[in-house]
Protein backbone atom coordinates (compact mmCIF):
# COMPACT_ATOMS: atom_id res chain seq x y z
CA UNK A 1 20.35 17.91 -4.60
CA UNK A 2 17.04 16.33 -3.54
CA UNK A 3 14.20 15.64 -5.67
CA UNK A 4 12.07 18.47 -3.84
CA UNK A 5 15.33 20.77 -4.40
CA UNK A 6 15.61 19.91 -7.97
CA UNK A 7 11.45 20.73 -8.85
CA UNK A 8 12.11 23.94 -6.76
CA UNK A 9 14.94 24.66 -8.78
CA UNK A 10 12.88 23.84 -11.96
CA UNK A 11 10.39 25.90 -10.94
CA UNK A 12 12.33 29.33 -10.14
CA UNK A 13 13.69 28.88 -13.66
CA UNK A 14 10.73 28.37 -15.24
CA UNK A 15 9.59 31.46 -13.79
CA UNK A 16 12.41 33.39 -14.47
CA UNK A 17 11.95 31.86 -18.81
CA UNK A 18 8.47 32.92 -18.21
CA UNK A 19 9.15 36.63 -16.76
CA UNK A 20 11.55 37.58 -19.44
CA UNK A 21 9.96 36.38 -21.82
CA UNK A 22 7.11 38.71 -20.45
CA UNK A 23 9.30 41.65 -21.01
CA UNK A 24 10.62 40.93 -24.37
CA UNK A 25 7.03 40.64 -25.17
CA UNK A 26 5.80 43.90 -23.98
CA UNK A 27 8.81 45.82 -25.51
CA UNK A 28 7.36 47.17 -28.76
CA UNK A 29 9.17 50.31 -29.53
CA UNK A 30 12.72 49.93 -30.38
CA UNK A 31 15.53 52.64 -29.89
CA UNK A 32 18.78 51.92 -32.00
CA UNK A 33 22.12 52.90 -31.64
CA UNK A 34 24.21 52.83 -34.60
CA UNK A 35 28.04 50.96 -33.52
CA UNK A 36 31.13 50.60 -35.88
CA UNK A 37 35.22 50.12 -35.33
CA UNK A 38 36.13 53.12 -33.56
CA UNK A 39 33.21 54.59 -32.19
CA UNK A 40 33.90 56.91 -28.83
CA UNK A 41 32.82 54.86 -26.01
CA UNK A 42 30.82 56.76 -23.77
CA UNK A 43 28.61 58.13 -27.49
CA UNK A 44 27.11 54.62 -27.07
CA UNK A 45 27.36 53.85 -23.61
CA UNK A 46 25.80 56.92 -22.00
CA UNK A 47 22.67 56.66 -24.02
CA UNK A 48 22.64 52.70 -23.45
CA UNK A 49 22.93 52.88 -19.75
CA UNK A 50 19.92 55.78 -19.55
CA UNK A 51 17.37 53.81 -21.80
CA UNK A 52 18.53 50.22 -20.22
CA UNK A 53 17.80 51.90 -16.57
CA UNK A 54 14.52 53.45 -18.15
CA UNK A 55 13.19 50.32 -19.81
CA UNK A 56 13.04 49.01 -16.57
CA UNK A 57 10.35 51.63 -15.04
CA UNK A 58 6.98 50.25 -16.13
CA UNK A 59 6.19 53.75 -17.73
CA UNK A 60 9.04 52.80 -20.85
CA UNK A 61 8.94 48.96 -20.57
CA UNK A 62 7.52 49.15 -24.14
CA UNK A 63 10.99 50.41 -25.11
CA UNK A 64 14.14 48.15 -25.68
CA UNK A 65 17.83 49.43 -26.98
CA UNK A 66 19.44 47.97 -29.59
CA UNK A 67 23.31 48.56 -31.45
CA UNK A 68 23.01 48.46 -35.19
CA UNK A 69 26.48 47.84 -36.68
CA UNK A 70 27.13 50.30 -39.76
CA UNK A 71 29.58 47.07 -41.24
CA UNK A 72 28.19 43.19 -41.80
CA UNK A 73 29.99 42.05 -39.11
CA UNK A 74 28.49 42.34 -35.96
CA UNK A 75 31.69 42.31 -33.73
CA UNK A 76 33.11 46.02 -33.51
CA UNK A 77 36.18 47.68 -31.04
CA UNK A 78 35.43 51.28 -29.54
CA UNK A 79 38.28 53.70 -29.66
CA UNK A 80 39.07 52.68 -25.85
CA UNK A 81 39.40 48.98 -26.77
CA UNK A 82 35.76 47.46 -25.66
CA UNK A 83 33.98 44.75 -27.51
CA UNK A 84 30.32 44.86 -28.67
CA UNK A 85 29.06 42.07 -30.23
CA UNK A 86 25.74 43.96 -32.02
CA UNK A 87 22.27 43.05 -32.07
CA UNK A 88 22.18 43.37 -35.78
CA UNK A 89 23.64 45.19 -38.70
CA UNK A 90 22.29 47.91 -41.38
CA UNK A 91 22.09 45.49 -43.82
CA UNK A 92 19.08 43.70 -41.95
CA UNK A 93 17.13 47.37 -42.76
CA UNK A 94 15.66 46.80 -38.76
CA UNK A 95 13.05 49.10 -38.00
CA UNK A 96 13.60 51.52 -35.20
CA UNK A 97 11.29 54.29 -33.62
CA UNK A 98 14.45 56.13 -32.35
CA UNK A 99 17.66 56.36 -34.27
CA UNK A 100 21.05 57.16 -32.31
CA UNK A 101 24.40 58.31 -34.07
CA UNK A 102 27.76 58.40 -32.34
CA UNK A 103 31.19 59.08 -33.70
CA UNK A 104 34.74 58.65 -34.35
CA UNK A 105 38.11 60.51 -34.27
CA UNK A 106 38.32 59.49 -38.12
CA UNK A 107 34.87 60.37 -39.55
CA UNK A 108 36.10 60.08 -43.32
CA UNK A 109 35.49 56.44 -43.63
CA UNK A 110 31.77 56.63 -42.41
CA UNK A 111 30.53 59.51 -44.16
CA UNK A 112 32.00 57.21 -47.40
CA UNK A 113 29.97 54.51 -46.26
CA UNK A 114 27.47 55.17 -48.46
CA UNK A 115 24.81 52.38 -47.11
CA UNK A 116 25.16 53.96 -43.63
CA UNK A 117 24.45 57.32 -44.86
CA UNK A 118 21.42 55.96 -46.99
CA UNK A 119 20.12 53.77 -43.91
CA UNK A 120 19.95 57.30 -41.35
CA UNK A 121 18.10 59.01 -43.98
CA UNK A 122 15.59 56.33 -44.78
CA UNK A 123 15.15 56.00 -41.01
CA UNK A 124 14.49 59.56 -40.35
CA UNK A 125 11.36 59.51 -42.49
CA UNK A 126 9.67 57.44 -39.70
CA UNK A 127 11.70 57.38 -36.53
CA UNK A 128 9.75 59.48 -33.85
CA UNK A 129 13.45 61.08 -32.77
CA UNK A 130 17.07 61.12 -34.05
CA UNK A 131 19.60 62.46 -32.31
CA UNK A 132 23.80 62.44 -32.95
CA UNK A 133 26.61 62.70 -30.60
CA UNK A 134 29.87 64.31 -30.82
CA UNK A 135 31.13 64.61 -34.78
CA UNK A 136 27.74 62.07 -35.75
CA UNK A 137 26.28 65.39 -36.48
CA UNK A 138 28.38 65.61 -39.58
CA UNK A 139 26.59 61.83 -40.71
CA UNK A 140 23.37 63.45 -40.43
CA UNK A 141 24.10 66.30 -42.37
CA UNK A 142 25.70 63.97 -45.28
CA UNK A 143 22.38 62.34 -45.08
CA UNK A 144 20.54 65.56 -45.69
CA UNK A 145 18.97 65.88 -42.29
CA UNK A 146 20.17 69.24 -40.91
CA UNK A 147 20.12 71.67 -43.90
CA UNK A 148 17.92 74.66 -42.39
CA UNK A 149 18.30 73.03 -38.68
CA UNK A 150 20.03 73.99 -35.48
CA UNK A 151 22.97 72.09 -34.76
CA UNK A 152 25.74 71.48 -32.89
CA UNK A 153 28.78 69.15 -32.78
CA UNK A 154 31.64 68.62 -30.60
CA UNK A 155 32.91 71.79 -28.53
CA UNK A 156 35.55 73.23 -31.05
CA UNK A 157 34.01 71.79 -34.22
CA UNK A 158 31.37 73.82 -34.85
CA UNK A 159 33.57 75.53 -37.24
CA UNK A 160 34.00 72.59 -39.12
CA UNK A 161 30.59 71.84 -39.02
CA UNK A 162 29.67 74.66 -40.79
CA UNK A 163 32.39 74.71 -43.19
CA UNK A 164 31.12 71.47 -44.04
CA UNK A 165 27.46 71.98 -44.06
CA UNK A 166 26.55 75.72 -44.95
CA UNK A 167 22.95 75.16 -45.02
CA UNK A 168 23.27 74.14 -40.78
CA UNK A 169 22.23 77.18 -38.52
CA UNK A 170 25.46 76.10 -35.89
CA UNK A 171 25.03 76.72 -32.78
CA UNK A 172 28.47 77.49 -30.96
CA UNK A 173 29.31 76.40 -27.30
CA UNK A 174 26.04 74.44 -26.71
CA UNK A 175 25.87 71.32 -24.93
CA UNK A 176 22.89 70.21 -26.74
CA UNK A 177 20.62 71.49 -29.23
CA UNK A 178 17.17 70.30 -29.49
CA UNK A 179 15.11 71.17 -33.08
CA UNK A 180 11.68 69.55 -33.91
CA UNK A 181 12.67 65.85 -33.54
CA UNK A 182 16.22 66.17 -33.88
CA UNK A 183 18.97 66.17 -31.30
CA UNK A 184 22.82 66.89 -31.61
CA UNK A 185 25.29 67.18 -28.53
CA UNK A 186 28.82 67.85 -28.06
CA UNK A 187 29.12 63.74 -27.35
CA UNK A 188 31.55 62.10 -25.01
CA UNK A 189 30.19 62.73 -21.28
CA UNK A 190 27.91 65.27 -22.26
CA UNK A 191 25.85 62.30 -24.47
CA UNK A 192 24.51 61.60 -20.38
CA UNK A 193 22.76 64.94 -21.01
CA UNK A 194 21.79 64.31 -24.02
CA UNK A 195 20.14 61.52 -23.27
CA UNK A 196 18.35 62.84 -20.68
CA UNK A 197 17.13 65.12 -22.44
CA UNK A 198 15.82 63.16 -25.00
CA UNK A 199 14.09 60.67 -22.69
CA UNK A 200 12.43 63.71 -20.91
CA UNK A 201 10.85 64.55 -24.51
CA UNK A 202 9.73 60.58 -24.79
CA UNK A 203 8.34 60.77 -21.44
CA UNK A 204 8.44 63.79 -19.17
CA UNK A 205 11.28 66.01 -17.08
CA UNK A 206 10.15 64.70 -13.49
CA UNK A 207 10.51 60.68 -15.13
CA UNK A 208 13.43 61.75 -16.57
CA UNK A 209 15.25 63.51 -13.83
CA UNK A 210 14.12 60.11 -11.89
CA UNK A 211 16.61 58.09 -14.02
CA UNK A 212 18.93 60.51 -13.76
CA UNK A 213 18.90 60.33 -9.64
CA UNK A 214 18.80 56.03 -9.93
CA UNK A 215 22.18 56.65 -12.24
CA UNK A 216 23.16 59.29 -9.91
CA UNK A 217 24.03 61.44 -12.21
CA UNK A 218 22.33 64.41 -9.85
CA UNK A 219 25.68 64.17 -7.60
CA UNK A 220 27.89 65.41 -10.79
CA UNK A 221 25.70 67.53 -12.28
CA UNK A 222 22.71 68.92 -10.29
CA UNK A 223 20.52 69.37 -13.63
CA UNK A 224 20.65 69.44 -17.37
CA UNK A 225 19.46 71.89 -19.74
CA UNK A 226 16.19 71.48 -21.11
């Protein structure tokens, strides 16, 4: 490589250093997504792909996603077998404006985990949203969070749900139920939805039906309930 190659070089990677540093800068609202051995894959993924795609418009650059491990070790397996290494961990206490709670097949071993628990219900004093997908319903109503609230959980365990938690007004076959600043969903592909929806309350419908054309989710499903 020449010595004019090489300062070019230098320069487009300076630039690049310099541009993403830029927008690490000018994200100052944080959404995190809670991660642990087991999770259901597309609980996480879904709502990861729709914020990453959003964070890049510049009307939610301020916003960054981050995956909060519920253990001390950062390295968790999904129930389909893929890797995560997470930003951080609930021990670190980091501060979030948007709290996001997937599940498991086995739930027994989280709703035990007493600092998980303690950490959603501290956060949902002064998170602008929460939301849960799938059975992570049944984490926030451990943590107190749903007792006189609509909710739903996965599509045949609204029973359960309720059984569980009396105090939860269940709703039955709804894809996802929306009350003050809380979200639940059914989970698994309808946490695309649910996302949606909850980045068209953080923003507006058209933005978010925007993101939902760039992920092309409008060729699956032509809208999503709002």
């Amino acid at each position: 490589m020449t010595l004019k190659n090489r300062k070019i070089a230098r320069c487009w990677f300076l630039l690049i250093l310099m541009f993403g540093a830029s927008n690490a800068a000018s994200a100052t609202k944080t959404i995190g997504i809670v991660v642990f051995d087991g999770v259901l894959t597309s609980d996480i993924t879904a709502p990861m792909e729709v914020f990453g795609e959003a964070s890049h418009q510049s009307w939610f650059s301020d916003y960054r996603v981050i995956t909060i491990s519920a253990s001390d070790s950062t390295h968790i397996r999904t129930e389909h077998g893929i890797n995560i290494n997470a930003d951080t961990t609930i021990s670190m206490n980091p501060k979030v404006d948007v709290l996001l709670v997937p599940s498991a097949y086995n739930m027994k071993p989280l709703l035990d985990n007493k600092l998980l628990v303690e950490f959603i219900a501290n956060r949902a004093k002064t998170v602008d949203w929460i939301a849960s997908n799938c059975s992570g319903a049944f984490l926030l109503g451990q943590a107190g969070l749903l007792d006189g609230k609509k909710a739903t959980t996965w599509a045949g365990g609204e029973g359960d749900l309720e059984k569980a938690f009396p105090k939860i007004q269940v709703q039955w076959n709804k894809n996802v139920v929306v009350d003050g600043n809380i979200i639940t969903s059914n989970g698994s592909l309808v946490s695309y939805e649910a996302a949606f929806i909850l980045l068209s309350k953080m923003s507006s419908i058209k933005k978010a039906k925007e993101v939902a054309g760039a992920l092309q989710y409008t060729r699956v499903a032509k809208d999503f309930s709002l």
